[in-house]
PDB file of N, CA and C in Angstrom:
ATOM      1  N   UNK A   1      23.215  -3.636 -30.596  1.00  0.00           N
ATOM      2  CA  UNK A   1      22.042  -4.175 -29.921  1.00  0.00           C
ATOM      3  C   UNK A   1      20.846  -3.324 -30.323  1.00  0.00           C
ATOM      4  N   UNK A   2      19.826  -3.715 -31.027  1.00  0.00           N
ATOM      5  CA  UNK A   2      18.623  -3.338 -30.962  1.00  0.00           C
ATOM      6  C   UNK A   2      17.571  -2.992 -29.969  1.00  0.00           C
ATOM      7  N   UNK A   3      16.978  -2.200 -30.444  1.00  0.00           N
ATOM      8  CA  UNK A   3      15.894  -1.985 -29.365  1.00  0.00           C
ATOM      9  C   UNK A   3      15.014  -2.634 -28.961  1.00  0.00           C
ATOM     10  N   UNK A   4      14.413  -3.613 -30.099  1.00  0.00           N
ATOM     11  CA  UNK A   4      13.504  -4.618 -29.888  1.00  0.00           C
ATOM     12  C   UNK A   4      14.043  -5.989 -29.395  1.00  0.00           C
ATOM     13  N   UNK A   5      15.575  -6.107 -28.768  1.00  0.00           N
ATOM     14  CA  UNK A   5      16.390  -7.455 -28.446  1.00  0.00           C
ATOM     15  C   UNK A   5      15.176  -8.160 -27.538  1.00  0.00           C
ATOM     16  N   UNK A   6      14.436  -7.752 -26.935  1.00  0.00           N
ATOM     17  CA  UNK A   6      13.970  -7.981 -25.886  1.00  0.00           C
ATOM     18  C   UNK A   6      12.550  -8.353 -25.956  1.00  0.00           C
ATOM     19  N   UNK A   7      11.731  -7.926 -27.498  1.00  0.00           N
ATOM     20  CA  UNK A   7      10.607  -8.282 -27.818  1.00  0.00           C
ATOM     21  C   UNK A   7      10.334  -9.270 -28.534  1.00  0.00           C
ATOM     22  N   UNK A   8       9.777  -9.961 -27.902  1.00  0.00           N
ATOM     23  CA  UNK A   8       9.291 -11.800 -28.850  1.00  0.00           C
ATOM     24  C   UNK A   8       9.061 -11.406 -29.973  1.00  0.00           C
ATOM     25  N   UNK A   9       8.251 -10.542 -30.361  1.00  0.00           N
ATOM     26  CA  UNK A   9       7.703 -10.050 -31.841  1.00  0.00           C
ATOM     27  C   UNK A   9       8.008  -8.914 -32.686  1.00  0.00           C
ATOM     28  N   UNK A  10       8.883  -8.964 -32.685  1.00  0.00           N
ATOM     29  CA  UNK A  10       9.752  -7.549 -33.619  1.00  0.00           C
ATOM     30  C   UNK A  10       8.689  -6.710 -34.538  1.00  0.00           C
ATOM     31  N   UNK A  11       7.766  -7.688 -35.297  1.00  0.00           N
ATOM     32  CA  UNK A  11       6.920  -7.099 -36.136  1.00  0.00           C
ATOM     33  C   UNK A  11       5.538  -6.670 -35.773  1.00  0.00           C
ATOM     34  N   UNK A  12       4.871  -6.533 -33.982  1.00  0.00           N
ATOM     35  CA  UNK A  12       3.935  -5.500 -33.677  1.00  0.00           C
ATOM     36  C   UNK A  12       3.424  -4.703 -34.289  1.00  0.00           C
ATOM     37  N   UNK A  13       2.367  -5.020 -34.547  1.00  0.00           N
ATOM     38  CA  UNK A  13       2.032  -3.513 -34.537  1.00  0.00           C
ATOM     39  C   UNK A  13       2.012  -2.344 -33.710  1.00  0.00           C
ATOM     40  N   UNK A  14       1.859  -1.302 -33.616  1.00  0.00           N
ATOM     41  CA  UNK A  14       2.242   0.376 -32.930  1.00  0.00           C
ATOM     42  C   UNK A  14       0.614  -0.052 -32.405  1.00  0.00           C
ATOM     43  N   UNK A  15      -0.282  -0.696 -32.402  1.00  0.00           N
ATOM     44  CA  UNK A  15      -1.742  -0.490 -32.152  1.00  0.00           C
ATOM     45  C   UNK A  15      -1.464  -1.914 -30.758  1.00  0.00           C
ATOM     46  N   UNK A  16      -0.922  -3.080 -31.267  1.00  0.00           N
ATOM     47  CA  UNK A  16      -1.040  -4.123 -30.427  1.00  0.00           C
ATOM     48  C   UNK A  16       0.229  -4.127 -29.190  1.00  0.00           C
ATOM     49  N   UNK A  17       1.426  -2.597 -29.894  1.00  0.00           N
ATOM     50  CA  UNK A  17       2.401  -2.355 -28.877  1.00  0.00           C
ATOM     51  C   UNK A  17       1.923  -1.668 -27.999  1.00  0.00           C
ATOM     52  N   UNK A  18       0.996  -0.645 -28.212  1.00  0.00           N
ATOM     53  CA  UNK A  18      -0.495   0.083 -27.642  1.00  0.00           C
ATOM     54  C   UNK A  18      -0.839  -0.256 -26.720  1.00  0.00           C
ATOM     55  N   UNK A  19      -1.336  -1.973 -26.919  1.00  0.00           N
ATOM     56  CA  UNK A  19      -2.613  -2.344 -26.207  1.00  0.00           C
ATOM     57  C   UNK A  19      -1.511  -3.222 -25.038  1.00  0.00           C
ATOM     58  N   UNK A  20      -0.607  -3.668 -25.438  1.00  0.00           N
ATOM     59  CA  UNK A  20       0.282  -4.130 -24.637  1.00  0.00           C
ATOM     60  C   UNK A  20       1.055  -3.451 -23.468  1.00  0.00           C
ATOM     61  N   UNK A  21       1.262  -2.066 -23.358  1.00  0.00           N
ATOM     62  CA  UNK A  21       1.777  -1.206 -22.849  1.00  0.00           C
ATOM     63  C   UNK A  21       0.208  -0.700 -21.724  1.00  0.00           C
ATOM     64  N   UNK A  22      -0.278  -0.318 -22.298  1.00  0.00           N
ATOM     65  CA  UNK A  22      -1.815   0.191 -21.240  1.00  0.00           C
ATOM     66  C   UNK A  22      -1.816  -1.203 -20.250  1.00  0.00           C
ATOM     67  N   UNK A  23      -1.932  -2.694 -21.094  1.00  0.00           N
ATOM     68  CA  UNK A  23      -2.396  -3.888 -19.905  1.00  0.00           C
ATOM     69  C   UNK A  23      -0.880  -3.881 -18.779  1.00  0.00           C
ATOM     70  N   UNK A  24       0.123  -3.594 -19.624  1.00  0.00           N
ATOM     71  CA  UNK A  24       1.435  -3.322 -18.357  1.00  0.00           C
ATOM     72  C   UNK A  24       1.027  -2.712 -17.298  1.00  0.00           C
ATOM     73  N   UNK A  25       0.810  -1.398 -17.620  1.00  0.00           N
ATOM     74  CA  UNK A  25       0.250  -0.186 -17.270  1.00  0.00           C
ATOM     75  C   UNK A  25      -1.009  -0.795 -16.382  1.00  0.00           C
ATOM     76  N   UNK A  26      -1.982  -1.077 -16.460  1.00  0.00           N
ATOM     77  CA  UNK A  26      -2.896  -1.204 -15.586  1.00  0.00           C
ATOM     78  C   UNK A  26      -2.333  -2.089 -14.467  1.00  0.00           C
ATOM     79  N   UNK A  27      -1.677  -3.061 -15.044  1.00  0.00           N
ATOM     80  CA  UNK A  27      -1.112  -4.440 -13.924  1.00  0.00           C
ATOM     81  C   UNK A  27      -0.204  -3.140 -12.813  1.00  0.00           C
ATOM     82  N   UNK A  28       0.401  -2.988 -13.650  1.00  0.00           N
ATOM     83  CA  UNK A  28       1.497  -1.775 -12.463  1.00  0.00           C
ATOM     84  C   UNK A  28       0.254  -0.994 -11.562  1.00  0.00           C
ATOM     85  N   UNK A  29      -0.461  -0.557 -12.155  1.00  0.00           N
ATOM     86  CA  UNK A  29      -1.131   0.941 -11.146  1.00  0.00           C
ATOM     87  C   UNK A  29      -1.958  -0.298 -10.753  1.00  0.00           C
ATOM     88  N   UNK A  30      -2.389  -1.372 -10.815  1.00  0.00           N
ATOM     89  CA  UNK A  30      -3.350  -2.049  -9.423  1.00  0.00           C
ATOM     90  C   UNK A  30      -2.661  -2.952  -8.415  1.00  0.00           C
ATOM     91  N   UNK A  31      -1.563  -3.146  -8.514  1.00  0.00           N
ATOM     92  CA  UNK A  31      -0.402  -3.477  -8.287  1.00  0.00           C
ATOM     93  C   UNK A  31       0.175  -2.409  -6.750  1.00  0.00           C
ATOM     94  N   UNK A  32       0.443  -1.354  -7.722  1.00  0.00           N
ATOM     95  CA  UNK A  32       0.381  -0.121  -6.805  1.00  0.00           C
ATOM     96  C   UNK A  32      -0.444  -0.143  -5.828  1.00  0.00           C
ATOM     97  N   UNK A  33      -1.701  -0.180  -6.511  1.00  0.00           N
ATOM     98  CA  UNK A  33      -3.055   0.528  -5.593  1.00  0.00           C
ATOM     99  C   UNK A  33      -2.932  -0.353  -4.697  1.00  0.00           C
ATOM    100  N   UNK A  34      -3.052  -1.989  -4.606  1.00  0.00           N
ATOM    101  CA  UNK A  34      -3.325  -2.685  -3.938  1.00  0.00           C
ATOM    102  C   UNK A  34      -2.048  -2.878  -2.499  1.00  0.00           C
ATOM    103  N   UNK A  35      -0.854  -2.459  -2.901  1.00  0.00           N
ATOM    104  CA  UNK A  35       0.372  -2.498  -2.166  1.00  0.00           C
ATOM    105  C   UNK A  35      -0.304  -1.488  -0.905  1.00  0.00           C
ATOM    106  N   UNK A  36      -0.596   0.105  -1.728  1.00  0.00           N
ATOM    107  CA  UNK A  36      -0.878   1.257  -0.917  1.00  0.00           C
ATOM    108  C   UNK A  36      -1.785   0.724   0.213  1.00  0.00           C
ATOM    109  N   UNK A  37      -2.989   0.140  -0.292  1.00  0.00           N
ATOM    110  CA  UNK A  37      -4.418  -0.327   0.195  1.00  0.00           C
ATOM    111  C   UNK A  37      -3.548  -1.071   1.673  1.00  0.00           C
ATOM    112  N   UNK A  38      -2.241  -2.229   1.067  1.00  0.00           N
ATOM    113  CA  UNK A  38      -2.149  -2.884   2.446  1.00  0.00           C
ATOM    114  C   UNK A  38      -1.702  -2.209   3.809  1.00  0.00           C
ATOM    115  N   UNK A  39      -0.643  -1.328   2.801  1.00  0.00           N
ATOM    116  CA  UNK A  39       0.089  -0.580   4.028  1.00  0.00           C
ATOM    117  C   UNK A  39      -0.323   0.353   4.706  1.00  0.00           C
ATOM    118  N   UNK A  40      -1.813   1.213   3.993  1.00  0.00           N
ATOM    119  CA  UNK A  40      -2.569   1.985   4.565  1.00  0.00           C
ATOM    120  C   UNK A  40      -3.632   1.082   5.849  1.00  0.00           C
ATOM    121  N   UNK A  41      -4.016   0.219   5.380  1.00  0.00           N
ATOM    122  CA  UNK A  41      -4.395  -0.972   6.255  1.00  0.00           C
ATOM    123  C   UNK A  41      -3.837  -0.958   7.993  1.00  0.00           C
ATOM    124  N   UNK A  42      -2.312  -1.559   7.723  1.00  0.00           N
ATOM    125  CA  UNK A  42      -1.608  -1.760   8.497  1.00  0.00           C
ATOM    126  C   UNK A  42      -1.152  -0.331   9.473  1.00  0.00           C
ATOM    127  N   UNK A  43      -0.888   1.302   9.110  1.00  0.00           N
ATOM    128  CA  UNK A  43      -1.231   1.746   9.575  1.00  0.00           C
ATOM    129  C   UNK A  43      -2.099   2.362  10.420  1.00  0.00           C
ATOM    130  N   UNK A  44      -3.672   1.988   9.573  1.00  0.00           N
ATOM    131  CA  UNK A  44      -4.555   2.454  10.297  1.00  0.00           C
ATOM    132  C   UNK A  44      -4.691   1.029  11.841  1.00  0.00           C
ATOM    133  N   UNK A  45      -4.816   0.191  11.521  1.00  0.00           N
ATOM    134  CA  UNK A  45      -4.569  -1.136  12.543  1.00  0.00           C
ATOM    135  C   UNK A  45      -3.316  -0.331  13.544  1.00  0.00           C
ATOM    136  N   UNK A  46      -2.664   0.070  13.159  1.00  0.00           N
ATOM    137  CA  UNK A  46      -1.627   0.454  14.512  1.00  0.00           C
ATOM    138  C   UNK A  46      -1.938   1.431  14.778  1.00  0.00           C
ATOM    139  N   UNK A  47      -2.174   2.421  14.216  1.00  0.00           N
ATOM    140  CA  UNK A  47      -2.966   3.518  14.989  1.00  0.00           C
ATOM    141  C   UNK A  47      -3.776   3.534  15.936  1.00  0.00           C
ATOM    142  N   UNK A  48      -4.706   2.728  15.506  1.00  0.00           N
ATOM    143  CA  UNK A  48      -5.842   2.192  16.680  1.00  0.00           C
ATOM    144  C   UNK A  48      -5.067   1.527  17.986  1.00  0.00           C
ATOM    145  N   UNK A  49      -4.644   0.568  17.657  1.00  0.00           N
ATOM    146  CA  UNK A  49      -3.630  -0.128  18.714  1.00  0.00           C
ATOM    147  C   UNK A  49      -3.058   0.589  19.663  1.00  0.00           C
ATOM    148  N   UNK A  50      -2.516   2.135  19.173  1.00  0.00           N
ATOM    149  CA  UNK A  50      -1.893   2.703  19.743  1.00  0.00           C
ATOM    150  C   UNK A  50      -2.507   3.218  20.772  1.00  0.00           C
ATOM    151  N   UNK A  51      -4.159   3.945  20.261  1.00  0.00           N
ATOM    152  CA  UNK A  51      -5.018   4.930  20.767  1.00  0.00           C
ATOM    153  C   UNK A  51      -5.503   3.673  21.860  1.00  0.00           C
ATOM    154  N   UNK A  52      -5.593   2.806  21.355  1.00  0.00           N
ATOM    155  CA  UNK A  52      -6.696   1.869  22.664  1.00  0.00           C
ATOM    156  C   UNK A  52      -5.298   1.362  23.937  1.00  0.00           C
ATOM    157  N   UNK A  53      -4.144   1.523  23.357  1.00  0.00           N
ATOM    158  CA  UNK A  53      -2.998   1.570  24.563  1.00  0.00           C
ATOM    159  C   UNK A  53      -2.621   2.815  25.156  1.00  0.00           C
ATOM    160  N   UNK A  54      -3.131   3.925  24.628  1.00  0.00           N
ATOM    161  CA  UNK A  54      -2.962   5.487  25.389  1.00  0.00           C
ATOM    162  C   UNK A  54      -4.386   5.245  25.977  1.00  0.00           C
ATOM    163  N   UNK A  55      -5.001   4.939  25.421  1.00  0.00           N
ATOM    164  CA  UNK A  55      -6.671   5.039  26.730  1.00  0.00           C
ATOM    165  C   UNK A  55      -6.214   4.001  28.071  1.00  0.00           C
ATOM    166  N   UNK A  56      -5.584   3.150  27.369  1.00  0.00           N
ATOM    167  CA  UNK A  56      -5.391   1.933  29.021  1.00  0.00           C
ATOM    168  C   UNK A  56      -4.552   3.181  29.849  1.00  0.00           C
ATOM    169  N   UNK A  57      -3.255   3.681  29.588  1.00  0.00           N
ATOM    170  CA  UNK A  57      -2.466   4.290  30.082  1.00  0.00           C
ATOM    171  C   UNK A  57      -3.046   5.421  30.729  1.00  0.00           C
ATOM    172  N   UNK A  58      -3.980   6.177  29.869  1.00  0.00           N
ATOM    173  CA  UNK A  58      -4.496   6.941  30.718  1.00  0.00           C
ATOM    174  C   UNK A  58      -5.441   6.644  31.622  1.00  0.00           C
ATOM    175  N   UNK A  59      -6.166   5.900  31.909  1.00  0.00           N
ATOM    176  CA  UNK A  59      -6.787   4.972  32.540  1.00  0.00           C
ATOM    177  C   UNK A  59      -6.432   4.884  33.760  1.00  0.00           C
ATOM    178  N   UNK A  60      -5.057   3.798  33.682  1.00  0.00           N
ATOM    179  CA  UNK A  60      -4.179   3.732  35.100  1.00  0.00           C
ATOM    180  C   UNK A  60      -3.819   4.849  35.719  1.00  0.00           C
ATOM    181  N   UNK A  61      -3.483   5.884  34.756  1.00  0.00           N
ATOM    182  CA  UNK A  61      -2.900   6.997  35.774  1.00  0.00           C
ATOM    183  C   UNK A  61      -4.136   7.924  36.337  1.00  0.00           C
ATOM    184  N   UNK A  62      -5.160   8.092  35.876  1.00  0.00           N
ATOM    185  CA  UNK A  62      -6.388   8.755  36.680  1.00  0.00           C
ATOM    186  C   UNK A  62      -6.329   7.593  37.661  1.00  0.00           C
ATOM    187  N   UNK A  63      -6.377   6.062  37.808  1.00  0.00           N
ATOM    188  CA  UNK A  63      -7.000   5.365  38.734  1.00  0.00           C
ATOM    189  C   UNK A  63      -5.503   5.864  40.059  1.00  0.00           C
ATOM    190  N   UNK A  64      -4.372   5.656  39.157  1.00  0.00           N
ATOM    191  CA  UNK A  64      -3.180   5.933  40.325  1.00  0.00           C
ATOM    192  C   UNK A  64      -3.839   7.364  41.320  1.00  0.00           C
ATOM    193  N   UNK A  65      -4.040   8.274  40.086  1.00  0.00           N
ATOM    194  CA  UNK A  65      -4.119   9.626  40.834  1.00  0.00           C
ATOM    195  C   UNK A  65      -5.442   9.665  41.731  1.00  0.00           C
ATOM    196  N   UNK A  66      -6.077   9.094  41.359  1.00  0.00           N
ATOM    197  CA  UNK A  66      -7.666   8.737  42.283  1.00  0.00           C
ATOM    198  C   UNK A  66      -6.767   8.234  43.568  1.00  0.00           C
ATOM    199  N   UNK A  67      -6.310   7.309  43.329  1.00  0.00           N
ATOM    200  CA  UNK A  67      -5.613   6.258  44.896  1.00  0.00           C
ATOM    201  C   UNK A  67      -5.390   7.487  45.744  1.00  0.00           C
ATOM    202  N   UNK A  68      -4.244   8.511  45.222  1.00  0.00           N
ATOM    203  CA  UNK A  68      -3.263   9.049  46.172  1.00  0.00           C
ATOM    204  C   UNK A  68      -3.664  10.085  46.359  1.00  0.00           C
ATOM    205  N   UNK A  69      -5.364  10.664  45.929  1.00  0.00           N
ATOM    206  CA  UNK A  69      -5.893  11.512  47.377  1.00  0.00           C
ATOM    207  C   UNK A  69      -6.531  11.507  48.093  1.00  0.00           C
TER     208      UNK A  69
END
């Protein structure tokens, strides 16, 4: 089995195997970036979520502790 079994064009050039490998290459790393971008997203969204459900919580319990003196 050859190395090139897998390449439509056996006869590339090293310049257009080049240019082919970088556009891989970019598709992958924005690919990446954009994956990171969502899940950083989605963290920061629950984070907040979290903080604006510890403010309710703390909230109730000053109002509890207000009641019971």
């Amino acid at each position: 089995m050859s190395a090139n079994s897998n390449d439509p064009s056996p006869a590339m050039s090293s310049e257009e195997a080049r240019a082919d490998l970088t556009a891989q290459l970019d598709d992958l790393l924005n690919t990446v970036s954009n994956k990171f971008a969502g899940v950083s997203s989605e963290i920061f969204a629950k984070m907040d979520e979290m903080a604006r459900r510890l403010d309710n919580l703390e909230t109730a319990l000053k109002s509890i502790e207000d009641g019971a003196k």
